[in-house]
C-alpha atoms as a PDB file:
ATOM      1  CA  UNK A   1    -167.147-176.888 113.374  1.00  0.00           C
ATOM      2  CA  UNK A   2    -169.609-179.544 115.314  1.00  0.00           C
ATOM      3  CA  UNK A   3    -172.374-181.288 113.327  1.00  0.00           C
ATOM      4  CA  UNK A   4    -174.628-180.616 116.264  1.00  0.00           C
ATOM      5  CA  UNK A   5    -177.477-178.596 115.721  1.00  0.00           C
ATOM      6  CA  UNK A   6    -178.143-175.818 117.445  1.00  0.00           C
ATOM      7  CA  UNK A   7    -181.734-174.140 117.979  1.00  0.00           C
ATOM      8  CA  UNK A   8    -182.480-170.626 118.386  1.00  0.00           C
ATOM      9  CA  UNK A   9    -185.663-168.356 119.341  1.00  0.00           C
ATOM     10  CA  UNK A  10    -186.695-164.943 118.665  1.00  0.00           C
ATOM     11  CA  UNK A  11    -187.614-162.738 121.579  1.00  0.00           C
ATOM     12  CA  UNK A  12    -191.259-161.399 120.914  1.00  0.00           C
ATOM     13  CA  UNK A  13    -191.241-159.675 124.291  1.00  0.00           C
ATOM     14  CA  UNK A  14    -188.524-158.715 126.809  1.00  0.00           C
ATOM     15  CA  UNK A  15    -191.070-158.874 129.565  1.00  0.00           C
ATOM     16  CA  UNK A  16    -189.598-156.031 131.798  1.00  0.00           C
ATOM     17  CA  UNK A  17    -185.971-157.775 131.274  1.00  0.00           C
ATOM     18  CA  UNK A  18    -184.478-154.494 129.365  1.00  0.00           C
ATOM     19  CA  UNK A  19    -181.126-154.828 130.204  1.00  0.00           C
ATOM     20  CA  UNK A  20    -181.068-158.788 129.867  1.00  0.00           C
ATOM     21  CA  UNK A  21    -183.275-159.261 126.121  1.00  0.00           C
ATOM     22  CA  UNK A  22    -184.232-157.476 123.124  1.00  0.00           C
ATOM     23  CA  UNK A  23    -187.809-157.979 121.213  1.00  0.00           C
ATOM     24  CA  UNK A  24    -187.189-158.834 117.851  1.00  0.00           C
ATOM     25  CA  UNK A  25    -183.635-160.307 118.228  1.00  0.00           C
ATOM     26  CA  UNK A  26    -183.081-163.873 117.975  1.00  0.00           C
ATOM     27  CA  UNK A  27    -180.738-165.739 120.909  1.00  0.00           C
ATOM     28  CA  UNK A  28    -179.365-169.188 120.999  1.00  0.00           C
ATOM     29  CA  UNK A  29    -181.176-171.376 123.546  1.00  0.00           C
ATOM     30  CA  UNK A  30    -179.414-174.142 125.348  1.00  0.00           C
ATOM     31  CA  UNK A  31    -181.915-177.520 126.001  1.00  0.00           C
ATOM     32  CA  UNK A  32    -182.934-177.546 129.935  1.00  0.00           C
ATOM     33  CA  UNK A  33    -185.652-180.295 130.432  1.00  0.00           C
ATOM     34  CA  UNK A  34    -186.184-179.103 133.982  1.00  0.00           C
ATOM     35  CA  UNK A  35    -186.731-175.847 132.709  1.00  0.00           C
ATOM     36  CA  UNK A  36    -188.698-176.429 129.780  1.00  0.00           C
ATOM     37  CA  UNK A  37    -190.734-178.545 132.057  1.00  0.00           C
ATOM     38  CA  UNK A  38    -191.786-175.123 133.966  1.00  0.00           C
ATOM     39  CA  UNK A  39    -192.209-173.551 130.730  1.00  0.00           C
ATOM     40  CA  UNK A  40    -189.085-171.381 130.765  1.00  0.00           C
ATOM     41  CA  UNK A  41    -186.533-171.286 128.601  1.00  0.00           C
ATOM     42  CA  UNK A  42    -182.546-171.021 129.290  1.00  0.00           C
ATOM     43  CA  UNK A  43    -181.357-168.524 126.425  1.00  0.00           C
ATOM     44  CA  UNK A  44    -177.983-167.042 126.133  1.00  0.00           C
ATOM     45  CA  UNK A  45    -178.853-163.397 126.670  1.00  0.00           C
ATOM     46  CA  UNK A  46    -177.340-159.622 126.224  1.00  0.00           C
ATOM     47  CA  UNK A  47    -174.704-159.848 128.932  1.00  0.00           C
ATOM     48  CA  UNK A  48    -173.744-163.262 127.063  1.00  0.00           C
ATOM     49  CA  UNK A  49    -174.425-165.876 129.822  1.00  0.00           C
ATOM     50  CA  UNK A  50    -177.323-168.259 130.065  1.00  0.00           C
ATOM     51  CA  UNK A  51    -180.751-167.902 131.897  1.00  0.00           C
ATOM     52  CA  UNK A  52    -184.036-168.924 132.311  1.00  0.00           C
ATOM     53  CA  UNK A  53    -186.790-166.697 131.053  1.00  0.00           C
ATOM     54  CA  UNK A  54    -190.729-167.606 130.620  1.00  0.00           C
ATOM     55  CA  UNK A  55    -190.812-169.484 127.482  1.00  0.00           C
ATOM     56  CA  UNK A  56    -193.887-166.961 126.377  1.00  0.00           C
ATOM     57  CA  UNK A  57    -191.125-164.346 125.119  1.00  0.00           C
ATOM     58  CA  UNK A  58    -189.597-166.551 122.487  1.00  0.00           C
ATOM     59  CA  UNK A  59    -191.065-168.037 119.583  1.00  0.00           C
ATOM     60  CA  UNK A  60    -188.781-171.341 118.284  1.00  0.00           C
ATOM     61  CA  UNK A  61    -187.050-170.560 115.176  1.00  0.00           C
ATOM     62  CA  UNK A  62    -185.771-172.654 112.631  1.00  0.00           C
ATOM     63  CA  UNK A  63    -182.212-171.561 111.113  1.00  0.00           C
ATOM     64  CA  UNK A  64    -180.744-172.801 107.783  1.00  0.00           C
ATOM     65  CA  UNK A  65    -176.889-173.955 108.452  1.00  0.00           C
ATOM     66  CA  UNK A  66    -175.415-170.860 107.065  1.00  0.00           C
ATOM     67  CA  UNK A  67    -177.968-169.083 109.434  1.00  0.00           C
ATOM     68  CA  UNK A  68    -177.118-170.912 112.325  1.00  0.00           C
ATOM     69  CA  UNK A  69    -173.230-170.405 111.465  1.00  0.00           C
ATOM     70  CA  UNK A  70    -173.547-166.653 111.299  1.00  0.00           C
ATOM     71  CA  UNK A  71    -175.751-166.255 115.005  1.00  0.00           C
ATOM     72  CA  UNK A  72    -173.388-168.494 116.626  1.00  0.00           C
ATOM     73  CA  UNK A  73    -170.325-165.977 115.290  1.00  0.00           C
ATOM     74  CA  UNK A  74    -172.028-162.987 116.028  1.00  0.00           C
ATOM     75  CA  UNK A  75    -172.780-164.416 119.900  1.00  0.00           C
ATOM     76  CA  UNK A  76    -169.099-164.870 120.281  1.00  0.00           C
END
């Protein structure tokens, strides 16, 4: 396992994305300057690829290791 740290959001809203994101589930986001720039984030979503969405529907999480070992399982 990697010693890089990887950073994660909850979904507060799947703003009219229902197949693509769940409110109250937590995805992994990958960084995307450009992106964040626009205020969108790119998560790794239900179908299990990456996209951008408006950063409004996640709130930044921090995960304890064991956390962050467990969600990146359970993505897989």
């Amino acid at each position: 396992m990697t010693n890089l740290k990887h950073t994660f959001a909850i979904c507060i809203s799947d703003g009219g994305y229902v197949d693509d994101l769940k409110a109250r589930t937590v995805y992994q986001v990958i960084a995307d300057e450009s992106a964040a720039r626009s205020n969108y984030l790119r998560v790794i979503d239900e179908t299990g690829e990456d996209y951008l969405y408006p950063a409004n529907l996640f709130v930044p999480i921090e995960t304890p290791r064991e956390a962050e070992e467990a969600l990146l399982v359970s993505a897989h």
